[in-house]
Protein backbone atom coordinates (compact mmCIF):
# COMPACT_ATOMS: atom_id res chain seq x y z
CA UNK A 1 -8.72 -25.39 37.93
CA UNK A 2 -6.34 -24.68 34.74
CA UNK A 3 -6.33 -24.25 31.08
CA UNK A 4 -4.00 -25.74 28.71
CA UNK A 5 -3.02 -23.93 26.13
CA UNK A 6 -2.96 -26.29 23.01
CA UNK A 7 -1.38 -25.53 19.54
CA UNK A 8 -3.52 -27.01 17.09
CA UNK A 9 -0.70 -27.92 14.94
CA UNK A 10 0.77 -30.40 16.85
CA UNK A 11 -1.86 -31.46 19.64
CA UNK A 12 0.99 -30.45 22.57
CA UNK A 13 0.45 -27.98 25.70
CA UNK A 14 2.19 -24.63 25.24
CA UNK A 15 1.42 -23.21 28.71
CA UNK A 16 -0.78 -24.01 31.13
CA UNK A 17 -2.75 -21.44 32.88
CA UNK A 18 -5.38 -20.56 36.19
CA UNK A 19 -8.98 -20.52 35.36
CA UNK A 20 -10.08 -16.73 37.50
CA UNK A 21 -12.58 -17.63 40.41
CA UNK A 22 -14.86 -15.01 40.83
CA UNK A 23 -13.16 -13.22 43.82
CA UNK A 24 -10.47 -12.47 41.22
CA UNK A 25 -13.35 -10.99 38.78
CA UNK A 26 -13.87 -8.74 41.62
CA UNK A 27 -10.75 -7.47 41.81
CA UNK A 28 -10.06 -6.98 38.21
CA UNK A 29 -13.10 -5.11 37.93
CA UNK A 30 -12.33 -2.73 41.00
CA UNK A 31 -8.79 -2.16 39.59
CA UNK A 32 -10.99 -1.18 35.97
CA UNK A 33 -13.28 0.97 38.06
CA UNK A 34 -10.12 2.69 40.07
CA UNK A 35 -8.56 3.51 36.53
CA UNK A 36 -11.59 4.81 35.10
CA UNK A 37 -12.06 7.62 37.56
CA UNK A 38 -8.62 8.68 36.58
CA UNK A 39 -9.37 8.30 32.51
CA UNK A 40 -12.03 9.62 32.60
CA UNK A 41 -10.94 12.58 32.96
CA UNK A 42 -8.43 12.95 30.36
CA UNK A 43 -9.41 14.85 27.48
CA UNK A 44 -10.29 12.93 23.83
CA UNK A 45 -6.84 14.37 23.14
CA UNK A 46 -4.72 12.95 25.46
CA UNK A 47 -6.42 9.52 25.63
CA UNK A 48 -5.35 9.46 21.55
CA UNK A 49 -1.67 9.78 22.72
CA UNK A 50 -2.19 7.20 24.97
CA UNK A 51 -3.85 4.89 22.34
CA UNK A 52 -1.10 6.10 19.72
CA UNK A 53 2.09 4.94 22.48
CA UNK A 54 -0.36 1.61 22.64
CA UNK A 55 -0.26 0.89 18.96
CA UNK A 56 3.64 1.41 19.34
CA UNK A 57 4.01 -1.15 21.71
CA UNK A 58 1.75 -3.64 19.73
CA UNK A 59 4.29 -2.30 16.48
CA UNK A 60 7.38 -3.00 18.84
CA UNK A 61 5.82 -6.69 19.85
CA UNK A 62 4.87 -7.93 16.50
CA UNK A 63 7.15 -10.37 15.84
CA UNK A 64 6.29 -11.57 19.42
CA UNK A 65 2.96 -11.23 18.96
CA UNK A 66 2.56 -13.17 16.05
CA UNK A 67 4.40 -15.88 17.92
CA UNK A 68 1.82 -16.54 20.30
CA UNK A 69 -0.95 -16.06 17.89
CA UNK A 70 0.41 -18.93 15.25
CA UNK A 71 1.13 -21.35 18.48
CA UNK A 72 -2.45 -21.30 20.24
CA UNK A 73 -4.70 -20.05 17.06
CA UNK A 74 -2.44 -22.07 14.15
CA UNK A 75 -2.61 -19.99 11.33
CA UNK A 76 0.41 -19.32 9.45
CA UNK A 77 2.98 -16.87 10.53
CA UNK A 78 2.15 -14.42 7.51
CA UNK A 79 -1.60 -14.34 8.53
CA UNK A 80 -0.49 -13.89 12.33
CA UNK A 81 1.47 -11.03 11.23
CA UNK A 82 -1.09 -9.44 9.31
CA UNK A 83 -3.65 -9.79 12.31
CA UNK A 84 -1.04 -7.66 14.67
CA UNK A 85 -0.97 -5.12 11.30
CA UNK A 86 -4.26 -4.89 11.81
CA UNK A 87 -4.28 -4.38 15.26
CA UNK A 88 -2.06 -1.48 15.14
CA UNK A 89 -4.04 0.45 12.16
CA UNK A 90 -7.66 0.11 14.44
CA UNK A 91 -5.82 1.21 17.22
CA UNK A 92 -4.18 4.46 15.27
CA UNK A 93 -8.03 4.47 13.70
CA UNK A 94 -9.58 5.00 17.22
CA UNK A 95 -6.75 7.10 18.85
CA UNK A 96 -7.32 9.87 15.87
CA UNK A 97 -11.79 9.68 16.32
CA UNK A 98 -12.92 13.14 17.30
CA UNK A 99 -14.92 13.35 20.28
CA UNK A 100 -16.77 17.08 19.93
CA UNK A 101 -20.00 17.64 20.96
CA UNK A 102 -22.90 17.63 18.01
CA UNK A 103 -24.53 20.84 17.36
CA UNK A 104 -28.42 19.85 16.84
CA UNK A 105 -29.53 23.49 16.71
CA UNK A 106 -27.86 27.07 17.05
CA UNK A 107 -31.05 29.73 16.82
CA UNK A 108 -31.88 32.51 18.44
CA UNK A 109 -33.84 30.86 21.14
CA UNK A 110 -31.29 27.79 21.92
CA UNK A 111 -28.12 26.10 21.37
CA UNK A 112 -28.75 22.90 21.07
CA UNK A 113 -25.37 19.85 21.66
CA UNK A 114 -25.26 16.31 22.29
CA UNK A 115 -22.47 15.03 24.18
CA UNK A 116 -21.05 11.58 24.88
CA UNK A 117 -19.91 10.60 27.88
CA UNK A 118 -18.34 7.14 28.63
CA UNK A 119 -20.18 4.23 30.49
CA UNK A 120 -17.63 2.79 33.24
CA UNK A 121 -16.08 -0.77 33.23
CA UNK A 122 -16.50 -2.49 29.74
CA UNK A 123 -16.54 -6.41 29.50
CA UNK A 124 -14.96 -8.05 26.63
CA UNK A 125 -15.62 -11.68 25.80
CA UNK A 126 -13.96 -12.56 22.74
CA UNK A 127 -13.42 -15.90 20.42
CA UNK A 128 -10.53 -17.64 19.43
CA UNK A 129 -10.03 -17.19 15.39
CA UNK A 130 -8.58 -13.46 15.38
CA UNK A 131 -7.20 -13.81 19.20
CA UNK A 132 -5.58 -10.20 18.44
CA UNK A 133 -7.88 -8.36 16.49
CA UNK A 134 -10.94 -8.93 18.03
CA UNK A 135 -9.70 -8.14 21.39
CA UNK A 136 -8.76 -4.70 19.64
CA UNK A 137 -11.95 -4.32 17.96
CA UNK A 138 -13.55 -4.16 21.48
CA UNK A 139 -10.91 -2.78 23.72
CA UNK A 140 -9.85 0.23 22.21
CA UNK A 141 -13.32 2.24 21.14
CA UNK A 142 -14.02 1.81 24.78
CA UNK A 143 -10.71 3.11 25.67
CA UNK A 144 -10.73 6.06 23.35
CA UNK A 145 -14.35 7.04 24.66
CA UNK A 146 -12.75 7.07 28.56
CA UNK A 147 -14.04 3.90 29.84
CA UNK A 148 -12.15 1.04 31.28
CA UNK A 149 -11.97 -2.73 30.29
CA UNK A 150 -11.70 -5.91 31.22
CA UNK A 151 -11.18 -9.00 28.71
CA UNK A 152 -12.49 -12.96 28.78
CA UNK A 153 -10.61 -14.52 26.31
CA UNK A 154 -11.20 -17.49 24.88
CA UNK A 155 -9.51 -20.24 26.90
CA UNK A 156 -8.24 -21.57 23.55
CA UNK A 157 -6.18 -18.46 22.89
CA UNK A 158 -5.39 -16.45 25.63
CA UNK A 159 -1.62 -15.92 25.00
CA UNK A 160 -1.49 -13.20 22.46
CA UNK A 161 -4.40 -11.10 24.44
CA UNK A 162 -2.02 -11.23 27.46
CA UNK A 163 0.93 -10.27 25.98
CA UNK A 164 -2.04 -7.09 24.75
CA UNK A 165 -3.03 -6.86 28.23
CA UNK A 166 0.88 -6.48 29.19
CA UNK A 167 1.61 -3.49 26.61
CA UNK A 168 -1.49 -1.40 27.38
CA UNK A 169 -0.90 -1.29 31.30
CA UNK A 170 3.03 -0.38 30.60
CA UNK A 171 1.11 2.95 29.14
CA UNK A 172 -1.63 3.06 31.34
CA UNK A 173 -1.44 1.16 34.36
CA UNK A 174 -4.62 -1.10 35.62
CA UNK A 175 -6.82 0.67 32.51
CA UNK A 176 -7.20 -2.87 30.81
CA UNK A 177 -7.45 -6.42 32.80
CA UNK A 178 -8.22 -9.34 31.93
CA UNK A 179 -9.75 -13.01 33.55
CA UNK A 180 -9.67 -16.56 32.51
CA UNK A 181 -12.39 -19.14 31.97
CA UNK A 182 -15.50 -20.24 30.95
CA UNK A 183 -18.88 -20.21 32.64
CA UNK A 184 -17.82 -19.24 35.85
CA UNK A 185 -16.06 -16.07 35.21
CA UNK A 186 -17.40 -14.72 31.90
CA UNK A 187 -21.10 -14.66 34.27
CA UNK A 188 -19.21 -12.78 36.86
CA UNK A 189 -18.28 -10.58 34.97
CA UNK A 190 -21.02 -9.71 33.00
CA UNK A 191 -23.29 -9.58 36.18
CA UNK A 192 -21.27 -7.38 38.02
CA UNK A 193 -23.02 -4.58 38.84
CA UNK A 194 -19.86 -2.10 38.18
CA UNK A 195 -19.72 -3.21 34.82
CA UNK A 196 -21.94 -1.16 32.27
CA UNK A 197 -21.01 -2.50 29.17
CA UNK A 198 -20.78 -5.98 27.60
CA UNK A 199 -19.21 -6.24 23.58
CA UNK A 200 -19.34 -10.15 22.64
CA UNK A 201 -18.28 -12.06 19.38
CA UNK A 202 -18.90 -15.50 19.34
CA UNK A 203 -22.10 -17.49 19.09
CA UNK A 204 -25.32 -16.81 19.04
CA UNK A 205 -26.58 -19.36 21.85
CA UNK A 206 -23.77 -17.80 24.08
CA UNK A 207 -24.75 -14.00 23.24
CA UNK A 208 -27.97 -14.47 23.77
CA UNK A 209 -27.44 -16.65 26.73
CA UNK A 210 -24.70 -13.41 28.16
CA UNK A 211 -27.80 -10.41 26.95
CA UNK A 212 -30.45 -12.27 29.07
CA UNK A 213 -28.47 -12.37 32.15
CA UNK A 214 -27.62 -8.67 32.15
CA UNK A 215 -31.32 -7.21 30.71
CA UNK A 216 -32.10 -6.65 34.45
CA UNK A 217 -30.00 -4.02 35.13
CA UNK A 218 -29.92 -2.62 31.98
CA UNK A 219 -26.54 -2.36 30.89
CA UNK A 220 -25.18 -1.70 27.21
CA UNK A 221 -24.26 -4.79 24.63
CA UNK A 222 -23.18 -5.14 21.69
CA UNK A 223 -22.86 -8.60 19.86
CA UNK A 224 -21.33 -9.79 17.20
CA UNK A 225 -22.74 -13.44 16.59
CA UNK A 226 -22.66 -16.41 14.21
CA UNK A 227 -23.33 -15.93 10.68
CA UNK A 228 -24.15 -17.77 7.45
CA UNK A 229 -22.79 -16.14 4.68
CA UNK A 230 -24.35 -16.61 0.86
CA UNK A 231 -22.27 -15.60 -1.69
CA UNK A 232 -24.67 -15.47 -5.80
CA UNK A 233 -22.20 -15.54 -8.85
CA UNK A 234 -24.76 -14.22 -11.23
CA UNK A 235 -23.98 -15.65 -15.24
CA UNK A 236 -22.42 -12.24 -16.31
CA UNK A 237 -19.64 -12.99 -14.13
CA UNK A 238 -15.96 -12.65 -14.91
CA UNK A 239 -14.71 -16.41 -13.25
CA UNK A 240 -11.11 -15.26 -14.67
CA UNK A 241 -11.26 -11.98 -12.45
CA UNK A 242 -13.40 -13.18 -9.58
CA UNK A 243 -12.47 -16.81 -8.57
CA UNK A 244 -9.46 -15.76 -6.49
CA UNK A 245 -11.10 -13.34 -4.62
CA UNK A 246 -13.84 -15.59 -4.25
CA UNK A 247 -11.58 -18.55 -3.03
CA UNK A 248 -9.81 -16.54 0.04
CA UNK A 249 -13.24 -15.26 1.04
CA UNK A 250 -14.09 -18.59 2.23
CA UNK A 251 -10.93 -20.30 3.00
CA UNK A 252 -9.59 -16.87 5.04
CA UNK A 253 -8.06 -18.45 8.11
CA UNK A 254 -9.27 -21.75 7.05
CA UNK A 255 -12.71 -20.71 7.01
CA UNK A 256 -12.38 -19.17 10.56
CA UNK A 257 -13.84 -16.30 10.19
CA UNK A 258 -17.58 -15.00 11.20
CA UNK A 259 -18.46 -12.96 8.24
CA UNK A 260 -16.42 -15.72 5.55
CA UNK A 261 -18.18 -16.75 2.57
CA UNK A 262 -19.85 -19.55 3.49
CA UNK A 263 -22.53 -20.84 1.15
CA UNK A 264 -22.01 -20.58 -2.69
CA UNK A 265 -24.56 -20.08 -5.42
CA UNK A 266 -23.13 -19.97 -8.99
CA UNK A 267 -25.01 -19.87 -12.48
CA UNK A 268 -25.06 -22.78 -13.86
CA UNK A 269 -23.06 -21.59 -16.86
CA UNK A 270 -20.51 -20.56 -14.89
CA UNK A 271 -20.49 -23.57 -12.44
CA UNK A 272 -18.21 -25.97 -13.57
CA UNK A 273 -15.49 -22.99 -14.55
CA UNK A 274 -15.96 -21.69 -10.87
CA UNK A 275 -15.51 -24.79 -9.29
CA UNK A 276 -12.44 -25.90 -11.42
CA UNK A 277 -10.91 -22.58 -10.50
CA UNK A 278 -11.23 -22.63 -6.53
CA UNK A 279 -10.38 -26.57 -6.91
CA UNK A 280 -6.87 -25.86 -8.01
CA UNK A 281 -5.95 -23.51 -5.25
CA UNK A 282 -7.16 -25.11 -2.98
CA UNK A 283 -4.50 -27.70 -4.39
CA UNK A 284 -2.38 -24.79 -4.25
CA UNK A 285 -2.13 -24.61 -0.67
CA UNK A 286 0.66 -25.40 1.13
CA UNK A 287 -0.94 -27.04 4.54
CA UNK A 288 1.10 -27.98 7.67
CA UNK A 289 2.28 -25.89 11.25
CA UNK A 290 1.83 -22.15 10.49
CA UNK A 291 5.15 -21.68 11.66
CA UNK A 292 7.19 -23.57 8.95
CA UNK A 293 8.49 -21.53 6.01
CA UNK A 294 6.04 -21.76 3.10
CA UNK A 295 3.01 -22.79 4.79
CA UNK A 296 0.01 -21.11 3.61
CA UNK A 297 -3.39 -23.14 5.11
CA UNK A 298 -3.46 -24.25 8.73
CA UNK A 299 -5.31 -26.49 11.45
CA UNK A 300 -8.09 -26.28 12.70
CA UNK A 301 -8.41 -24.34 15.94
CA UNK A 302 -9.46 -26.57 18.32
CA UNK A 303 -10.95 -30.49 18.33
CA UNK A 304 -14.13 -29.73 18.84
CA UNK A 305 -14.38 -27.54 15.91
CA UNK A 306 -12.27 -30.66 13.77
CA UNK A 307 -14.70 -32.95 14.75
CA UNK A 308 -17.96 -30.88 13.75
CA UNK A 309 -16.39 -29.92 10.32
CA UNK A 310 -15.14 -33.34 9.52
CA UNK A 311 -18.39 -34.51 10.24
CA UNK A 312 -20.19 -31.92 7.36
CA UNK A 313 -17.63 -33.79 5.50
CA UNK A 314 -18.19 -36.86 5.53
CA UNK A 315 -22.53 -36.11 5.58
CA UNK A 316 -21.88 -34.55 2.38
CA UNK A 317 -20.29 -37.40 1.06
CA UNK A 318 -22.63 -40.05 2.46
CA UNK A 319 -25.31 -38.17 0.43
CA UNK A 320 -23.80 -38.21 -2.79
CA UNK A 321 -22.56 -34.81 -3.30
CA UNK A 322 -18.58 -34.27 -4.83
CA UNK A 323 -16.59 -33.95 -2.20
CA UNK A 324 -12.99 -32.39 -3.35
CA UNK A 325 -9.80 -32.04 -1.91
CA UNK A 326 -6.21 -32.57 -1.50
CA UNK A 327 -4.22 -35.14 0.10
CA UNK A 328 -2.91 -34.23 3.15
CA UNK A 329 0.44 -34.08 3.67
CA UNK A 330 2.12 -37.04 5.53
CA UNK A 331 3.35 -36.55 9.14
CA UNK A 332 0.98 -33.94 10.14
CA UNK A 333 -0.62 -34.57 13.47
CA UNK A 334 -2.76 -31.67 14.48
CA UNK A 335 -6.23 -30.65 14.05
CA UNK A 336 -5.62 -30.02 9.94
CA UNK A 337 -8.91 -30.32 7.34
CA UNK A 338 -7.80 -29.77 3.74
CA UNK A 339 -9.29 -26.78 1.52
CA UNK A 340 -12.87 -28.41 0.96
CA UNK A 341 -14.90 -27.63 -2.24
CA UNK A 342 -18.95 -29.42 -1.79
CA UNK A 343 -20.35 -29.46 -5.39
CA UNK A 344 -23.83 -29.81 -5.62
CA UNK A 345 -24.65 -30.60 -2.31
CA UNK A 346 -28.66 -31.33 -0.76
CA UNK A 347 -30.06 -28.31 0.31
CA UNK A 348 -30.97 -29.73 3.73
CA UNK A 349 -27.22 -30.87 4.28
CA UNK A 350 -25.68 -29.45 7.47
CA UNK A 351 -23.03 -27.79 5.53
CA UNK A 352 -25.56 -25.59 3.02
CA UNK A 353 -28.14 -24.86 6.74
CA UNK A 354 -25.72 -24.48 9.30
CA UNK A 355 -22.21 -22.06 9.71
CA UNK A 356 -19.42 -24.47 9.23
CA UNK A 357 -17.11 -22.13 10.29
CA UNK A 358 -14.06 -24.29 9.10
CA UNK A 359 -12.37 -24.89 5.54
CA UNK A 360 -15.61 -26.08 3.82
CA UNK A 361 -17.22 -24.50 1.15
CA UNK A 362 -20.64 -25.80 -0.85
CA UNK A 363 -21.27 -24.86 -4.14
CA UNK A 364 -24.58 -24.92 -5.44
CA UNK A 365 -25.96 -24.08 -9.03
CA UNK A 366 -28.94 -22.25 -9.82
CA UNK A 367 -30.76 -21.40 -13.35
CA UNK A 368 -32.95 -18.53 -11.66
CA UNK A 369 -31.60 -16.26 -9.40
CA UNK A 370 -35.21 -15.22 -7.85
CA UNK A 371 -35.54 -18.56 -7.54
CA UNK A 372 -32.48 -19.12 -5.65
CA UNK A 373 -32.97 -15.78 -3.49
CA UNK A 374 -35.07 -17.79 -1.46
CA UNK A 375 -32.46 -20.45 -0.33
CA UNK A 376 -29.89 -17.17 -0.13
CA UNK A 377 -31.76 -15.59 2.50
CA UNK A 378 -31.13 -17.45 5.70
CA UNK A 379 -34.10 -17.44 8.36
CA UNK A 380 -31.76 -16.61 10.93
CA UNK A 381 -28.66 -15.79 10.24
CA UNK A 382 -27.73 -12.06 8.33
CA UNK A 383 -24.11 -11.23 8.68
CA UNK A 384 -22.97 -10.83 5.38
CA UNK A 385 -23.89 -11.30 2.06
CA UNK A 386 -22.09 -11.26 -1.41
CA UNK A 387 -22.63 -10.51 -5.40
CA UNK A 388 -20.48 -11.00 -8.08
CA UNK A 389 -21.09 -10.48 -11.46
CA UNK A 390 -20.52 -7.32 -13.66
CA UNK A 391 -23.04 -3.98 -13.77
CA UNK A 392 -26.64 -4.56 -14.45
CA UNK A 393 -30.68 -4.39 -13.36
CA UNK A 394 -30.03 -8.12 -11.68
CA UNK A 395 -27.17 -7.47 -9.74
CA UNK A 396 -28.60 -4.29 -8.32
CA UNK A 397 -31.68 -6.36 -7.63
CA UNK A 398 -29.74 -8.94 -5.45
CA UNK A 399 -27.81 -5.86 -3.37
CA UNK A 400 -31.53 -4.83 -2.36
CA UNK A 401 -32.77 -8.21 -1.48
CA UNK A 402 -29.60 -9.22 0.50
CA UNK A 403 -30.99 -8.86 4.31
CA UNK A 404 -27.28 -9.34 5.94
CA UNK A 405 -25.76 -6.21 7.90
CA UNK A 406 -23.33 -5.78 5.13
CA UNK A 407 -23.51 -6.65 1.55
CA UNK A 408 -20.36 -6.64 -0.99
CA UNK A 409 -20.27 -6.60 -4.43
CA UNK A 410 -17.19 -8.42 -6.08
CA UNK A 411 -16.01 -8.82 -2.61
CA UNK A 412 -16.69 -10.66 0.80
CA UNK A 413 -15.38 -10.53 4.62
CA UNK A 414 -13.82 -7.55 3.98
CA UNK A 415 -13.99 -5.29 7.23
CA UNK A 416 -12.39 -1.71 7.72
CA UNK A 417 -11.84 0.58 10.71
CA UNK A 418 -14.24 3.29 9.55
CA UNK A 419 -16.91 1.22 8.53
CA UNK A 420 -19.35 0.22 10.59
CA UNK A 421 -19.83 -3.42 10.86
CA UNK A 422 -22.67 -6.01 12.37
CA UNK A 423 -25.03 -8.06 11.91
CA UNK A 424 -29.10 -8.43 11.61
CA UNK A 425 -31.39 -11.00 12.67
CA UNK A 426 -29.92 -13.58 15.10
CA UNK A 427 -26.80 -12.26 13.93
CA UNK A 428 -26.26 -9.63 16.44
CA UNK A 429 -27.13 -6.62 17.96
CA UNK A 430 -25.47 -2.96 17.64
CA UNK A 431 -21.97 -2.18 15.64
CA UNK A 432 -18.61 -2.63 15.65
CA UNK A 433 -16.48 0.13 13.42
CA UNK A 434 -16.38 3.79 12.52
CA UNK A 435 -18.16 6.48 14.46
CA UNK A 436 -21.09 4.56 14.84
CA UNK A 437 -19.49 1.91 16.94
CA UNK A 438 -17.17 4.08 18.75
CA UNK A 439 -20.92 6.22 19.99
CA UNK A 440 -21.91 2.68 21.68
CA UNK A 441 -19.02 2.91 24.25
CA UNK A 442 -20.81 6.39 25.25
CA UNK A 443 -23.86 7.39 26.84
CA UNK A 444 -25.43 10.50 25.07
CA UNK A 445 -26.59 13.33 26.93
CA UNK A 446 -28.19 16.12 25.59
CA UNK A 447 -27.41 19.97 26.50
CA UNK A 448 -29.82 22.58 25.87
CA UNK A 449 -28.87 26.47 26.29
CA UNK A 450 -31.88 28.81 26.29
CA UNK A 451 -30.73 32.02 24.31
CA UNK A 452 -34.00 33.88 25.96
């Protein structure tokens, strides 16, 4: 069977591809497992020159890169080149991490250290709104701790993680692999009994789905899973100062993006100011193929995503909320939704319960923000969370009721390299970032020296 590639821009096939039966899992995982006895060995040292000639070929590729990224994930080029930016400062992040034993005790009667050793084969499944980055996010931690990898991407964007795939074996032959598919091979993979690791981003039914399979034998995961993000404008807020970096929270690739802003409470005495504000840029956006000078706002990735967003859409309207947004341009023929502002929408609406994960934002007013905590605070979902407002007793009361892995104040989505990173609740399990995350590539073993 084979994949085609599709650019969401313009509905056409830019390469078609073979889905990976499982004897080909196999192999890619014996050629991981081959290349990890030889890693392995390498000291934390030398595996950071390796990562640091790895971010030199990603540098070297960008312009390639960001190519493949705007013609099977559609954002614009500018965005696409920003994601390989990215890509390169993790990988210098996790090249540079220290790996030297911990010193628990040093007495007279023992010397206590904790060391980290790596696992084996990782397995990386990853999604298809930061092709690039998130295969970077998982691959290189593992690498830098001594393990191997191989990648799943998502069918829908395979190109650029390829092209990764390509660069790191010119360094390092058969250290990173990758397979192709769905079902069928991301189950092989994760099952195979060589592999000890599995990191995952994508959705919750799926993580889940991937942790139960491999509980049996015990191996490590980390997931990073669906979110719905509440953002609380609190009344001493500064609209003036705040609305733009409230706007491209959301709408960051076109609302792509697993910890975006994704549910809105404002004040109601800032509510109509707010709204006016993120209504005109979302007029402000330039929307059409990523790859055309000037365009700032994308497609949609794929059609299934199209179809479940325009269908919040048009709920919302059928129930009477104000649905706002610009006229498309004329000629487009991809999967494009306009910059989408929801004012005063039901709380029961799809769009307010459920991750939209698209460019759709609902804005909801409140007159009691302890009242409103209640909505705020999704059952299931705690990615992220967000406050905005100026200094006081109420916004430091909102920081310690927010339940979400991370919460920003006057800020949202943003993620860093030394920062850990994940979510609670349904929203994942373990962390991405920083020292933290890098420790969940290793296995810990503990060395105790009698002094007596």
């Amino acid at each position: 069977m084979q994949i085609d590639v599709i650019n969401p821009a313009t509905k056409r096939v830019v390469e078609t591809l073979n889905r990976s039966n499982v004897e080909e899992v196999n192999d890619a995982v014996a050629t991981a497992l081959q290349s990890f006895e030889t890693w392995r060995q390498k000291t934390s040292e030398e595996r950071g020159v390796v990562l640091h000639a790895i971010a030199d070929g990603i540098e070297a590729s960008a312009t390639e890169l960001a190519n493949l990224i705007v013609s099977e994930q559609g954002k614009p080029l500018p965005v696409a080149m920003m994601e390989v930016g990215g890509a390169v400062a993790w990988t210098r992040y996790n090249a540079d991490l220290s790996q030297k034993p911990e010193v628990l005790e040093d007495s007279e009667e023992r010397r206590v250290e904790v060391h980290r050793l790596p696992l084996g084969v990782v397995a990386s499944i990853t999604p298809w709104n930061w092709p690039l980055m998130i295969a970077i996010w998982h691959i290189m931690p593992a690498l830098k701790a001594g393990n191997s990898v191989v990648v799943k991407p998502s069918s829908n964007t395979p190109l650029s993680t390829i092209k990764l795939v390509d660069i790191v074996c010119e360094v390092e032959p058969g250290l990173l692999g990758f397979v192709l598919g769905g079902k069928v091979a991301g189950e092989a993979l994760v099952t195979h009994p060589d592999v000890k690791k599995l990191v995952f981003t994508g959705s919750t039914p799926t993580g889940t789905h991937l942790a139960s399979l491999i509980a049996k034998d015990l191996k490590k995961v980390t997931l990073e899973l669906g979110g719905n993000d509440a953002g609380i404008v609190l009344a001493n807020a500064d609209i003036d100062k705040l609305a733009s970096k409230i706007y491209m929270s959301a709408f960051i690739n076109m609302g792509q993006t697993c910890a975006a802003l994704k549910r809105l409470y404002v004040h109601r005495s800032k509510y109509d100011a707010l709204c006016n504000a993120l209504v005109d840029m979302a007029k402000a956006e330039v929307v059409g193929n990523g790859m055309e000078e000037g365009v700032t706002f994308g497609p949609v990735q794929n059609k299934n995503q199209y179809d479940l967003v325009t269908s919040m859409i048009r709920q919302a309207r059928d129930s009477g909320s104000e649905v706002i947004a610009p006229e498309l341009p004329e000629g487009l023929d991809g999967y494009f939704i306009a910059p989408t502002i929801i004012k005063n929408p039901p709380l029961e609406l799809s769009v307010v319960c459920d991750e939209q994960f698209g460019p759709v934002l609902p804005v909801i007013p409140y007159d009691d923000v302890k009242e409103v905590m209640k909505d705020a605070i999704h059952k299931e979902f705690a990615l992220g969370g967000s406050v905005w407002g100026e200094e006081s007793d109420e916004l430091d009361w909102v920081v310690e009721q927010l339940d979400s892995g991370t919460v920003w104040i006057n800020n949202h989505a943003e993620v860093l390299p030394h920062i850990p990173f994940g979510g609670n609740k349904l929203s994942g399990l373990g962390v991405e970032f920083g020292v933290e995350g890098f420790l969940e590539n290793t296995r810990r073993k503990v060395v105790s020296y009698s002094k007596k």
